[in-house]
N, C-alpha and C. Protein backbone atom coordinates (compact mmCIF):
# COMPACT_ATOMS: atom_id res chain seq x y z
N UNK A 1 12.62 -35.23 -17.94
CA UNK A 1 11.53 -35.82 -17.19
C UNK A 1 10.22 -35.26 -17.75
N UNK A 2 9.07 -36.59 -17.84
CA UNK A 2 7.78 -35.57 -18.59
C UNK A 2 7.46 -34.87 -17.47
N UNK A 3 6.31 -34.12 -18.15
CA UNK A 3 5.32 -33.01 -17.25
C UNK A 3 4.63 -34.03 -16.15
N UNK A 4 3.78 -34.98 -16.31
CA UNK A 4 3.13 -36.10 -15.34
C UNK A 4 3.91 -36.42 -14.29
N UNK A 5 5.05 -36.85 -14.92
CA UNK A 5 5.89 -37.57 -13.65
C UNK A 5 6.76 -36.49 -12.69
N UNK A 6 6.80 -35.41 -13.32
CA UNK A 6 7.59 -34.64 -12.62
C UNK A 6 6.30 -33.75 -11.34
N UNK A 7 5.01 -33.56 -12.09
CA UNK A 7 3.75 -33.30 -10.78
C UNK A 7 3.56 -34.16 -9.98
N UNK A 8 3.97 -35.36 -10.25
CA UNK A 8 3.72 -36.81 -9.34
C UNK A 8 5.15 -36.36 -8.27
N UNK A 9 5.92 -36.34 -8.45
CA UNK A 9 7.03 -36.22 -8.02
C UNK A 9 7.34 -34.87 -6.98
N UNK A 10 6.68 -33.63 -7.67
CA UNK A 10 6.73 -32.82 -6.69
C UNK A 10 5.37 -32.97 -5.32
N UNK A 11 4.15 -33.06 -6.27
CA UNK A 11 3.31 -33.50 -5.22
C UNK A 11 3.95 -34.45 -4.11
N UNK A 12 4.57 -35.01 -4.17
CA UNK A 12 5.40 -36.03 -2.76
C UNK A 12 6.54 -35.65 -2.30
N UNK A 13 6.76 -34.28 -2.98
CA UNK A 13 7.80 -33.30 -1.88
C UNK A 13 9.50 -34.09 -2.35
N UNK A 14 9.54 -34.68 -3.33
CA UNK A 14 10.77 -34.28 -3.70
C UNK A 14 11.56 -33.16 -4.40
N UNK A 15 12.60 -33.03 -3.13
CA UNK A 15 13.31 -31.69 -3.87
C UNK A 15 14.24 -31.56 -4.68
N UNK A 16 14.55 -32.61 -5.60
CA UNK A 16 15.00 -32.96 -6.66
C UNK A 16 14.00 -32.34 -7.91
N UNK A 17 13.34 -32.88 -7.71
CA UNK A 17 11.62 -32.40 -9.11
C UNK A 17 11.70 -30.58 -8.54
N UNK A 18 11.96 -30.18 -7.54
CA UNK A 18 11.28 -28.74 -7.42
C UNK A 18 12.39 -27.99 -7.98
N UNK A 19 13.92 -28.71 -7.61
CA UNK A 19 14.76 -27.68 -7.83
C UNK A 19 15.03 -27.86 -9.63
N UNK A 20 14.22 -28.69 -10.07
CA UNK A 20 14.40 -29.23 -11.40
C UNK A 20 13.85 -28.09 -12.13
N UNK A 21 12.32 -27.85 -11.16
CA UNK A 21 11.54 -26.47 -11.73
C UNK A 21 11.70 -25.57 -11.42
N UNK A 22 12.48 -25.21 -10.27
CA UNK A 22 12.79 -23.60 -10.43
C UNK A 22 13.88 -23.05 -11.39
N UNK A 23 14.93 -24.65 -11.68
CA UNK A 23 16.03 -23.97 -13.20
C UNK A 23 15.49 -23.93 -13.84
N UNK A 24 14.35 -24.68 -14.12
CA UNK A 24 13.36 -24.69 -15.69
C UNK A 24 13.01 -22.87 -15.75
N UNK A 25 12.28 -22.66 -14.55
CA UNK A 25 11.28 -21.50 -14.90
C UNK A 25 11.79 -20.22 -14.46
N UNK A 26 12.43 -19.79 -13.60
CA UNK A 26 12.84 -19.23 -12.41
C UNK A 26 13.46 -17.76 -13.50
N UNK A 27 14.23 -17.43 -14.03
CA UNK A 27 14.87 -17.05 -14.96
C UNK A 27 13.60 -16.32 -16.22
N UNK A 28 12.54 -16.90 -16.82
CA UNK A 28 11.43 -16.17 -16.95
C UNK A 28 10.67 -15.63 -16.44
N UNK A 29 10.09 -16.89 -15.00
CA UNK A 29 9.24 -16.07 -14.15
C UNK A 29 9.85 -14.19 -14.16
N UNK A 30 10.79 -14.53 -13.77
CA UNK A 30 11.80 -13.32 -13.08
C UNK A 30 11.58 -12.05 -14.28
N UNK A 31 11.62 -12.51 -16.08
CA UNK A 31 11.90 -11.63 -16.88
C UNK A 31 10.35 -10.84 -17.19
N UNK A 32 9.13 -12.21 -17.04
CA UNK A 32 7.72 -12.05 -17.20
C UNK A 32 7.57 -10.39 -15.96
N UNK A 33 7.75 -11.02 -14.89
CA UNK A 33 7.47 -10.05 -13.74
C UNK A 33 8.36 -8.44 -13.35
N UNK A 34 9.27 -8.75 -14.41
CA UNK A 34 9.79 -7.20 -14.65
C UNK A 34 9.73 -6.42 -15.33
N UNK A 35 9.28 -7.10 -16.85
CA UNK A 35 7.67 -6.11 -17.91
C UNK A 35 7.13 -5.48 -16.70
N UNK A 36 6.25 -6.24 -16.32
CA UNK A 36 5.01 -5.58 -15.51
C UNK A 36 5.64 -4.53 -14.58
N UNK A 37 6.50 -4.99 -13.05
CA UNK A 37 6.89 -3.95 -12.61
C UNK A 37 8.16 -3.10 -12.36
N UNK A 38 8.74 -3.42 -13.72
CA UNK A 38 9.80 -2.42 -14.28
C UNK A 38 10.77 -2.18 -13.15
N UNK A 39 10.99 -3.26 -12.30
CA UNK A 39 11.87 -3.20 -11.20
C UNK A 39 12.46 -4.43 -11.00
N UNK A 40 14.16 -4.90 -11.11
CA UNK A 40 14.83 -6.34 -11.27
C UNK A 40 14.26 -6.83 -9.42
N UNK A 41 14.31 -6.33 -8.47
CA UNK A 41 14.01 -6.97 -7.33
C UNK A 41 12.87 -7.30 -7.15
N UNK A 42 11.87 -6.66 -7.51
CA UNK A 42 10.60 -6.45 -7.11
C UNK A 42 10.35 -7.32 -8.06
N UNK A 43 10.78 -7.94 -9.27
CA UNK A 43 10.58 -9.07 -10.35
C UNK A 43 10.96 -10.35 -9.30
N UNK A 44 12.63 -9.96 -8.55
CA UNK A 44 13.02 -11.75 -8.14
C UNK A 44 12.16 -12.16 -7.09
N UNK A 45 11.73 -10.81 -6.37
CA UNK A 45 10.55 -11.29 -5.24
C UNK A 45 9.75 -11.62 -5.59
N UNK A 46 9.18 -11.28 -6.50
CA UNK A 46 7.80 -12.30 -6.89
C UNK A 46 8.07 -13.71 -7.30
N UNK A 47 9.07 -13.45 -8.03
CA UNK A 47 9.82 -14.87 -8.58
C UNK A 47 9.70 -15.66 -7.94
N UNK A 48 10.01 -15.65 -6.68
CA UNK A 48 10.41 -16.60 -5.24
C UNK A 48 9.30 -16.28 -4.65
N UNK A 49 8.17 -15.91 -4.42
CA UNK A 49 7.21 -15.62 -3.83
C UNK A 49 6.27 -16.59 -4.91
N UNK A 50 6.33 -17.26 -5.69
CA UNK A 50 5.98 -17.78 -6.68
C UNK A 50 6.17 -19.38 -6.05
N UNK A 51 7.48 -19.47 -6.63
CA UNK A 51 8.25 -20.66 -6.27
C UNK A 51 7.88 -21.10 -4.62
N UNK A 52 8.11 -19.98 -3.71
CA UNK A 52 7.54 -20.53 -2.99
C UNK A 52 6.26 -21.08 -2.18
N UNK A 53 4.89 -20.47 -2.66
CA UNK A 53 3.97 -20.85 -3.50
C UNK A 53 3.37 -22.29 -3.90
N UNK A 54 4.61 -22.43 -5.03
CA UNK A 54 4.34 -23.69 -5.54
C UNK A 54 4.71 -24.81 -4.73
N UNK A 55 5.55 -24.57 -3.85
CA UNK A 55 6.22 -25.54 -3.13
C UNK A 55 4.93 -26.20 -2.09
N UNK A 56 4.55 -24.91 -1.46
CA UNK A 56 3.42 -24.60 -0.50
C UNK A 56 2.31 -25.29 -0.72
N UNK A 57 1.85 -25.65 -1.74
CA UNK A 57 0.62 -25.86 -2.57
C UNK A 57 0.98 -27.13 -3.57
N UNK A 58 2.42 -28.00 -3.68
CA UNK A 58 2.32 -29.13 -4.16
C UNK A 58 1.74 -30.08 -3.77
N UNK A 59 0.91 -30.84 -2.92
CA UNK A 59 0.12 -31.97 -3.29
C UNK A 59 -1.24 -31.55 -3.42
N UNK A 60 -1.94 -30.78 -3.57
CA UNK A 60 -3.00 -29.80 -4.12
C UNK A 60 -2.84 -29.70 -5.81
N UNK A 61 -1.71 -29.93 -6.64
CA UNK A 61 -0.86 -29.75 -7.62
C UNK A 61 -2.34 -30.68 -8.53
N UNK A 62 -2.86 -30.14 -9.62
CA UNK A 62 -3.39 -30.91 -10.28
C UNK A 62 -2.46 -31.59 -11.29
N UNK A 63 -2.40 -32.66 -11.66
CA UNK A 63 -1.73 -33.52 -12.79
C UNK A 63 -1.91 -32.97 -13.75
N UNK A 64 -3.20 -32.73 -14.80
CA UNK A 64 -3.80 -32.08 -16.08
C UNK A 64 -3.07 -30.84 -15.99
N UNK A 65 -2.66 -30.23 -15.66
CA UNK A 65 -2.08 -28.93 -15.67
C UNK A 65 -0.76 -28.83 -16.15
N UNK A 66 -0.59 -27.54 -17.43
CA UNK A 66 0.66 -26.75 -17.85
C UNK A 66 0.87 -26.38 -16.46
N UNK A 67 2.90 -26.99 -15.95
CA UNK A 67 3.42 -26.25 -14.97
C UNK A 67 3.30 -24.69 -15.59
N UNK A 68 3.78 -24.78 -16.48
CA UNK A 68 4.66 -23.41 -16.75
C UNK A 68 3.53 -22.18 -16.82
N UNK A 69 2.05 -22.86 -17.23
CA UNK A 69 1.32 -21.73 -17.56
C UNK A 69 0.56 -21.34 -16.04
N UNK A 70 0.74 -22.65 -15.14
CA UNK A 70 0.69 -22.29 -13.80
C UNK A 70 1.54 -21.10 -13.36
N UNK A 71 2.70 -21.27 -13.11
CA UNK A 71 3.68 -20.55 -12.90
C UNK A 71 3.68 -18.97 -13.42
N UNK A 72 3.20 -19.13 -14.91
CA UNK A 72 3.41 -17.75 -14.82
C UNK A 72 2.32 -16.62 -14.59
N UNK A 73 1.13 -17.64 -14.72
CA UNK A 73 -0.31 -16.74 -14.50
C UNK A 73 -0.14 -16.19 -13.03
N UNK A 74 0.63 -17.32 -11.98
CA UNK A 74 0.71 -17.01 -10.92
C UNK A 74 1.46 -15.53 -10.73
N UNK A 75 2.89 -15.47 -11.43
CA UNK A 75 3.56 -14.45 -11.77
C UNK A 75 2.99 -13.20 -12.11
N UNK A 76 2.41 -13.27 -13.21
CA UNK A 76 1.15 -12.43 -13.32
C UNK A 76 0.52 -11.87 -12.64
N UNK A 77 0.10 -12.62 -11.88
CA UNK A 77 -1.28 -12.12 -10.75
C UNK A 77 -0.04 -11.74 -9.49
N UNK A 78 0.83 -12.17 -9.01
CA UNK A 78 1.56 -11.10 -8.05
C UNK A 78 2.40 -10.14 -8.55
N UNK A 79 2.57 -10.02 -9.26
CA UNK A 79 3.03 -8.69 -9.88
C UNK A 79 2.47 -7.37 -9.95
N UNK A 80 1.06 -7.68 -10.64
CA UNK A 80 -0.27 -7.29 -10.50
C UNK A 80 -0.63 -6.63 -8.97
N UNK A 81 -0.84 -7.74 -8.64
CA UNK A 81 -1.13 -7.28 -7.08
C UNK A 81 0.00 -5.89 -6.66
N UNK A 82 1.27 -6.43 -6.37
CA UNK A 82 2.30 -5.35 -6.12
C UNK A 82 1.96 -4.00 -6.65
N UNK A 83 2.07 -4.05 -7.65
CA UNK A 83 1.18 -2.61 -8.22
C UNK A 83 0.49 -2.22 -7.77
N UNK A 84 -0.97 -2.69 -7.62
CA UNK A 84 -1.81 -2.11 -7.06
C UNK A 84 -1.56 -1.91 -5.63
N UNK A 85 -0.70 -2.81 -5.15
CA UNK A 85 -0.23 -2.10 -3.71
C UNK A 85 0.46 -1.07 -3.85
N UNK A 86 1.26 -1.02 -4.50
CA UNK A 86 2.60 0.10 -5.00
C UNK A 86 1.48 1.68 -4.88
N UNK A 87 0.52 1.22 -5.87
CA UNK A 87 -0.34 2.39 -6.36
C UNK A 87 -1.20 3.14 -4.93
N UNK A 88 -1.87 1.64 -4.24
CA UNK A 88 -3.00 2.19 -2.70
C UNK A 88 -1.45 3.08 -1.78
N UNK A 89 -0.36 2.42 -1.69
CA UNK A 89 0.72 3.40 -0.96
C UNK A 89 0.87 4.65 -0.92
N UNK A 90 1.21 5.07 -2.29
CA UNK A 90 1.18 6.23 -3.04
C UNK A 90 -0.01 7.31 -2.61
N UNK A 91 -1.00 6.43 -2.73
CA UNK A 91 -2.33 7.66 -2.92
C UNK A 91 -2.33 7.84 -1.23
N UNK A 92 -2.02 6.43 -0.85
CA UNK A 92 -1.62 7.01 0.68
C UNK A 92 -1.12 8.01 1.73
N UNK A 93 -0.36 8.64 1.03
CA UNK A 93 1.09 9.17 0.98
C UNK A 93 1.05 10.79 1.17
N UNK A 94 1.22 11.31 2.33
CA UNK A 94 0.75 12.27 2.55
C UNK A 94 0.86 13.69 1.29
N UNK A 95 0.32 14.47 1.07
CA UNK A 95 0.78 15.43 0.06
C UNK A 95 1.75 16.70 0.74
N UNK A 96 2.62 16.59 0.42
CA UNK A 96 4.16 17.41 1.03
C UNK A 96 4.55 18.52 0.13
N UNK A 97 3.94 19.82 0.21
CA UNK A 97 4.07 20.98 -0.84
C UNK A 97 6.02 21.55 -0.24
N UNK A 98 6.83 21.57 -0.92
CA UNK A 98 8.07 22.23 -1.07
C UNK A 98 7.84 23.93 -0.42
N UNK A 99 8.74 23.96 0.51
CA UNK A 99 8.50 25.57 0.82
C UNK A 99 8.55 26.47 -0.73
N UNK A 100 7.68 27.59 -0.90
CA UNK A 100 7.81 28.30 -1.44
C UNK A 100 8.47 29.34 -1.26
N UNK A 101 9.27 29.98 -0.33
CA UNK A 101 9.81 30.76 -0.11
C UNK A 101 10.85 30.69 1.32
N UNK A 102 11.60 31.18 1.19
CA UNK A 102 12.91 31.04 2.77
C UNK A 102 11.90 31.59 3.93
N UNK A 103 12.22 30.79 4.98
CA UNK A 103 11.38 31.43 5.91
C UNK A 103 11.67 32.26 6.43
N UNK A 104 10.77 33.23 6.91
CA UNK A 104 11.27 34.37 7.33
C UNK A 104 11.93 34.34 8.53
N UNK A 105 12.48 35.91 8.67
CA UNK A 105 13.85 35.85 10.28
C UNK A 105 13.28 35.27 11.33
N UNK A 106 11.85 35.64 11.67
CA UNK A 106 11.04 35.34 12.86
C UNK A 106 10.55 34.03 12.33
N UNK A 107 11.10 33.17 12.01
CA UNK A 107 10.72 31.91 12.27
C UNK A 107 10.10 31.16 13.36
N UNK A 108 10.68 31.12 14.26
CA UNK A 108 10.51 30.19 15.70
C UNK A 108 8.86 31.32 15.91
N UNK A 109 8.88 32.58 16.04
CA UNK A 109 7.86 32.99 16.63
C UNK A 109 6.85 32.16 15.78
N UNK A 110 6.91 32.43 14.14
CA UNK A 110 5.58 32.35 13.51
C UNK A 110 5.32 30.84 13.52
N UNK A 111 6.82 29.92 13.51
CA UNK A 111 5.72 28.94 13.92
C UNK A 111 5.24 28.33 15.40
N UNK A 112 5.51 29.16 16.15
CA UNK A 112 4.48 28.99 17.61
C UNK A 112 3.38 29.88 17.55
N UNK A 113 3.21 30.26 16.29
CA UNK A 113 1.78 31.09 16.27
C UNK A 113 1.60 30.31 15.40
N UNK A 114 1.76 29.92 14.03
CA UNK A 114 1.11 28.49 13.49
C UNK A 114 0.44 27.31 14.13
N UNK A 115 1.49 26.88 15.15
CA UNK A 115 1.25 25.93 16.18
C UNK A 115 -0.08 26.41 17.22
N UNK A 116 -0.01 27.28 17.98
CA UNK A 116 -1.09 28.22 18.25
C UNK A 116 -2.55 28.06 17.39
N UNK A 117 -2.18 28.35 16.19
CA UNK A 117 -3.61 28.53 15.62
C UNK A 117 -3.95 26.89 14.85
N UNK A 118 -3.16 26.29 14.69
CA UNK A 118 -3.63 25.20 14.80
C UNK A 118 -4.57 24.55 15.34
N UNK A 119 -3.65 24.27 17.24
CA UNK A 119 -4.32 23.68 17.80
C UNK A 119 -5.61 24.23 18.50
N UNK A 120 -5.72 25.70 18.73
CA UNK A 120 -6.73 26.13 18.42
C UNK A 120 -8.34 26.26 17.52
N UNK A 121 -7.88 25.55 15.99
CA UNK A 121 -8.47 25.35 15.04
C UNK A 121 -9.15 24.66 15.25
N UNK A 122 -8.07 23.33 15.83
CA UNK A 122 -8.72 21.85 15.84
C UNK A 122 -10.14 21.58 16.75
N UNK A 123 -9.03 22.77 17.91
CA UNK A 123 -10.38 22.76 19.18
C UNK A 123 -11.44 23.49 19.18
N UNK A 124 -11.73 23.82 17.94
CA UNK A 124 -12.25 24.76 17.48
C UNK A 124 -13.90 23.62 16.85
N UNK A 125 -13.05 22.46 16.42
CA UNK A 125 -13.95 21.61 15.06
C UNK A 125 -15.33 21.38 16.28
N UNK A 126 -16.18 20.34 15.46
CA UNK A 126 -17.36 20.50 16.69
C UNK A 126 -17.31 18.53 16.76
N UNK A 127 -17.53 18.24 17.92
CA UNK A 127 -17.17 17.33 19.10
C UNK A 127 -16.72 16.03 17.94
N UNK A 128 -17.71 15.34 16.84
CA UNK A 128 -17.33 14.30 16.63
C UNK A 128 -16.42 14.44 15.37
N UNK A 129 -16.35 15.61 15.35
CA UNK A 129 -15.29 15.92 13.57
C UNK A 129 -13.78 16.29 14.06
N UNK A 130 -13.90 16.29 15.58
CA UNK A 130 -12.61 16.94 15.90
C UNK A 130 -12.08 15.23 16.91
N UNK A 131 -12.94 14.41 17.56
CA UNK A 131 -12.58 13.37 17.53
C UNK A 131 -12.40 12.38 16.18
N UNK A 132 -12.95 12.47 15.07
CA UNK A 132 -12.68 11.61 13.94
C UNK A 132 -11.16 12.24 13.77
N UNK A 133 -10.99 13.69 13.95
CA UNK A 133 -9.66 14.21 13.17
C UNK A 133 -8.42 13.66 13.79
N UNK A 134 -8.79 13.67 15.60
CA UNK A 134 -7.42 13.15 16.01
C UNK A 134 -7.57 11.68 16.22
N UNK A 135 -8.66 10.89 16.01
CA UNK A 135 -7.89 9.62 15.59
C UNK A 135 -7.36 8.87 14.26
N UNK A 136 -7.24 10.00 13.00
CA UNK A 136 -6.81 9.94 11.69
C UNK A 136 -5.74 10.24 12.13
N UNK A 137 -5.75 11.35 12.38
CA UNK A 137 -4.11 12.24 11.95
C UNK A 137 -3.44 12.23 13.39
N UNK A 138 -3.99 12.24 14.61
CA UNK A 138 -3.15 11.93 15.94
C UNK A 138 -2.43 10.28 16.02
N UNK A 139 -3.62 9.29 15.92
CA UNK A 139 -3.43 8.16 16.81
C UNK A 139 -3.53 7.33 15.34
N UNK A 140 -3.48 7.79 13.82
CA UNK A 140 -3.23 7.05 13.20
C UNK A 140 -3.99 5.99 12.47
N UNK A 141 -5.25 6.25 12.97
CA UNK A 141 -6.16 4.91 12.36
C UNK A 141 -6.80 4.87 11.49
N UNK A 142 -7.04 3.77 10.54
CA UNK A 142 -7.79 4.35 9.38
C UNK A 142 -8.85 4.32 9.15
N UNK A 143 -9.77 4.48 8.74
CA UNK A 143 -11.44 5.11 8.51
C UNK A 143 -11.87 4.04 8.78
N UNK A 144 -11.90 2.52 8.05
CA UNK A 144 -12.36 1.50 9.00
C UNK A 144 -12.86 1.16 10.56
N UNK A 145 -11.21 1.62 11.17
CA UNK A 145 -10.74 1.32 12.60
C UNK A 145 -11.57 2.57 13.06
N UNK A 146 -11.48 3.80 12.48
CA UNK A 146 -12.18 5.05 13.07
C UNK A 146 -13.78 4.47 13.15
N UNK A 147 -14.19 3.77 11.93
CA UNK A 147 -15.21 3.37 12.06
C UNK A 147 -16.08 2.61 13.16
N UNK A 148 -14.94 1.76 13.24
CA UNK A 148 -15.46 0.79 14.57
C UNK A 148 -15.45 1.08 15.64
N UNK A 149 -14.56 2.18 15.95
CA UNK A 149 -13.99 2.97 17.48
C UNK A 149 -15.15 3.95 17.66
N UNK A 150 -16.17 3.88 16.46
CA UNK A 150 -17.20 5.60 17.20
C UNK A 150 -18.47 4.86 16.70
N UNK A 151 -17.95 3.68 16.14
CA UNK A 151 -19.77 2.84 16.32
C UNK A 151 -20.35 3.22 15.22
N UNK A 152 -19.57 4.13 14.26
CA UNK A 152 -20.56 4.54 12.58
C UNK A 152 -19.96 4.08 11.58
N UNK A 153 -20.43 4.38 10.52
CA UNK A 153 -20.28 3.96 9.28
C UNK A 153 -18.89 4.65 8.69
N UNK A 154 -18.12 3.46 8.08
CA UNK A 154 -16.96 4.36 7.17
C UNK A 154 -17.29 5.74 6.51
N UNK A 155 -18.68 5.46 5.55
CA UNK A 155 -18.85 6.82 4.81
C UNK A 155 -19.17 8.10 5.83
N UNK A 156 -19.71 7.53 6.82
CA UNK A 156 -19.43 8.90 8.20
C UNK A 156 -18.46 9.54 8.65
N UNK A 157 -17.17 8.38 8.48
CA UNK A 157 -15.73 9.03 8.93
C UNK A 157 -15.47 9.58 7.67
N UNK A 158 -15.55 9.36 6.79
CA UNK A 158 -15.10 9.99 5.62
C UNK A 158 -15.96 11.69 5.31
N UNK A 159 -17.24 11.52 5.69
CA UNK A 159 -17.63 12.90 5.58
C UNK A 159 -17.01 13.76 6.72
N UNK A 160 -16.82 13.28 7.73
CA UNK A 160 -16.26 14.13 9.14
C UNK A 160 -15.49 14.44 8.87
N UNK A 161 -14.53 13.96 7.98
CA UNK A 161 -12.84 13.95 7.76
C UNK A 161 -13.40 15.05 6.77
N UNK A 162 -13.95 15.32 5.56
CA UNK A 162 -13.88 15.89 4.73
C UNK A 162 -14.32 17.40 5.57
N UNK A 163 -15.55 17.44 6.60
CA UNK A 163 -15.68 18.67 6.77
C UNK A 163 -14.24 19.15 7.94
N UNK A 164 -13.74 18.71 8.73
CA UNK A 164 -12.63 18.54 9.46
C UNK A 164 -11.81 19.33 8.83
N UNK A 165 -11.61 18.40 7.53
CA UNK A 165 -10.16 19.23 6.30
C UNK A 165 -10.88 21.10 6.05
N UNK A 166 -12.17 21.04 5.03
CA UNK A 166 -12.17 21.88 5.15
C UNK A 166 -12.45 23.16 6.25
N UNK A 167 -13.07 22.75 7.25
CA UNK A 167 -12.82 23.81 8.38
C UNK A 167 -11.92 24.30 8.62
N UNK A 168 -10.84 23.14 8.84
CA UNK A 168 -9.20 23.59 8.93
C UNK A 168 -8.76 24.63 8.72
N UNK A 169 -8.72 24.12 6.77
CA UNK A 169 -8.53 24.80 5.47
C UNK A 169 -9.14 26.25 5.92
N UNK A 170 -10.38 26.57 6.07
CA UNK A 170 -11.10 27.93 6.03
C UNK A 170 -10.00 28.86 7.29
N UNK A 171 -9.97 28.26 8.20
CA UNK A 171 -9.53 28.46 9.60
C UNK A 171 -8.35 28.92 10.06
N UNK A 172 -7.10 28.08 8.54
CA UNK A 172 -5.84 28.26 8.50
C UNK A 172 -5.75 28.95 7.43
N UNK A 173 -6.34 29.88 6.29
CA UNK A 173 -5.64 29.98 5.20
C UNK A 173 -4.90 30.65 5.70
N UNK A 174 -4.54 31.69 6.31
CA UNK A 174 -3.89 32.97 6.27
C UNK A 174 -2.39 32.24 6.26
N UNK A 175 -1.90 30.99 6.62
CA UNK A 175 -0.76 30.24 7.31
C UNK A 175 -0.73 29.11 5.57
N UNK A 176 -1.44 29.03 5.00
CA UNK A 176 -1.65 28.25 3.96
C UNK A 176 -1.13 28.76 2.25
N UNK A 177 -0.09 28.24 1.43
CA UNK A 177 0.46 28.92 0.47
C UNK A 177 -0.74 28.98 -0.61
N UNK A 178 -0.05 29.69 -1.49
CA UNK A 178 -1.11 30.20 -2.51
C UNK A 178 -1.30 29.19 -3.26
N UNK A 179 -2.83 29.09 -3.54
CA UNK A 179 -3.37 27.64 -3.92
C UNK A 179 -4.14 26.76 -3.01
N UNK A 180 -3.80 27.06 -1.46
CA UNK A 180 -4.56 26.40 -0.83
C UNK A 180 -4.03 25.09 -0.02
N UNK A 181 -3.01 24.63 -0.23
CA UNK A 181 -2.56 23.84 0.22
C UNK A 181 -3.00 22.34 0.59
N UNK A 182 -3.43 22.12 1.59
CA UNK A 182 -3.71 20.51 1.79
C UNK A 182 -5.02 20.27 0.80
């Protein structure tokens, strides 16, 4: 079937023409999108996140148009995307230092004196750095949402947060491994 008649054809939602193009393409899409993210699932999901896509968006379908170079730029660009989601996750991702050493016998005490000087610490911060802190790290929200909940500017939650950390930091080293920790 040519290229014309087969966009004519899907544009009017036959699923004869679509399933025509997903044996055509389906099988590269899939090989294109696992270069990029070096993962066979995370390739077929886009694959089909593609396909379905195209399905979504056939009578919108321009005629003048390479299917295939449709298809795979599309491929391209979610693959792409995934990554960079893959990547914002990551940096997300809390930083988790490995004990350095067995804890000691008095465990349970030291950490109800950890716990202790913690929450002490916190109540320690001064009024709006210690509310920015527990709606980050208590209730979860992110600098945006913190933003909108105290009526200021993102780059405000972000400096609060930064002096927050380091107060902490100053507040807790003695409880903090060598290097400094968070």
């Amino acid at each position: 079937m040519e290229e014309p008649e087969l966009h004519a054809r899907l544009r009017s939602g036959d699923d004869q023409a679509f399933a025509a193009v997903f044996r055509e393409h389906y099988a590269s899409l899939v090989a294109s999108a696992e270069r990029l993210v070096g993962d066979r699932a995370a390739a077929e999901d886009t694959a089909q996140e593609v396909m379905l896509e195209l399905w979504r968006r056939r009578e919108a379908l321009p005629g003048d148009m390479s299917l295939r170079a449709y298809l795979h730029q599309s491929a391209r660009n979610r693959a792409l995307n995934r990554l960079r989601h893959a990547r914002v996750v990551r940096q997300a991702e809390p930083h988790v230092r490995p004990p350095t050493a067995a804890p000691p016998a008095d465990g349970e005490a030291s950490a109800q004196e950890l716990e202790a000087a913690v929450r002490q610490a916190v109540s320690d911060l001064p009024e709006e750095v210690r509310e920015t802190f527990r709606l980050s790290r208590v209730d979860g929200l992110t600098y945006g949402e913190i933003a909108k909940v105290m009526e200021v500017s993102v780059k405000t939650v972000e400096a609060r947060m930064g002096r927050a950390l380091k107060l902490l930091r100053e507040r807790l080293a003695q409880w903090l491994p060598e290097g400094g920790g968070w």
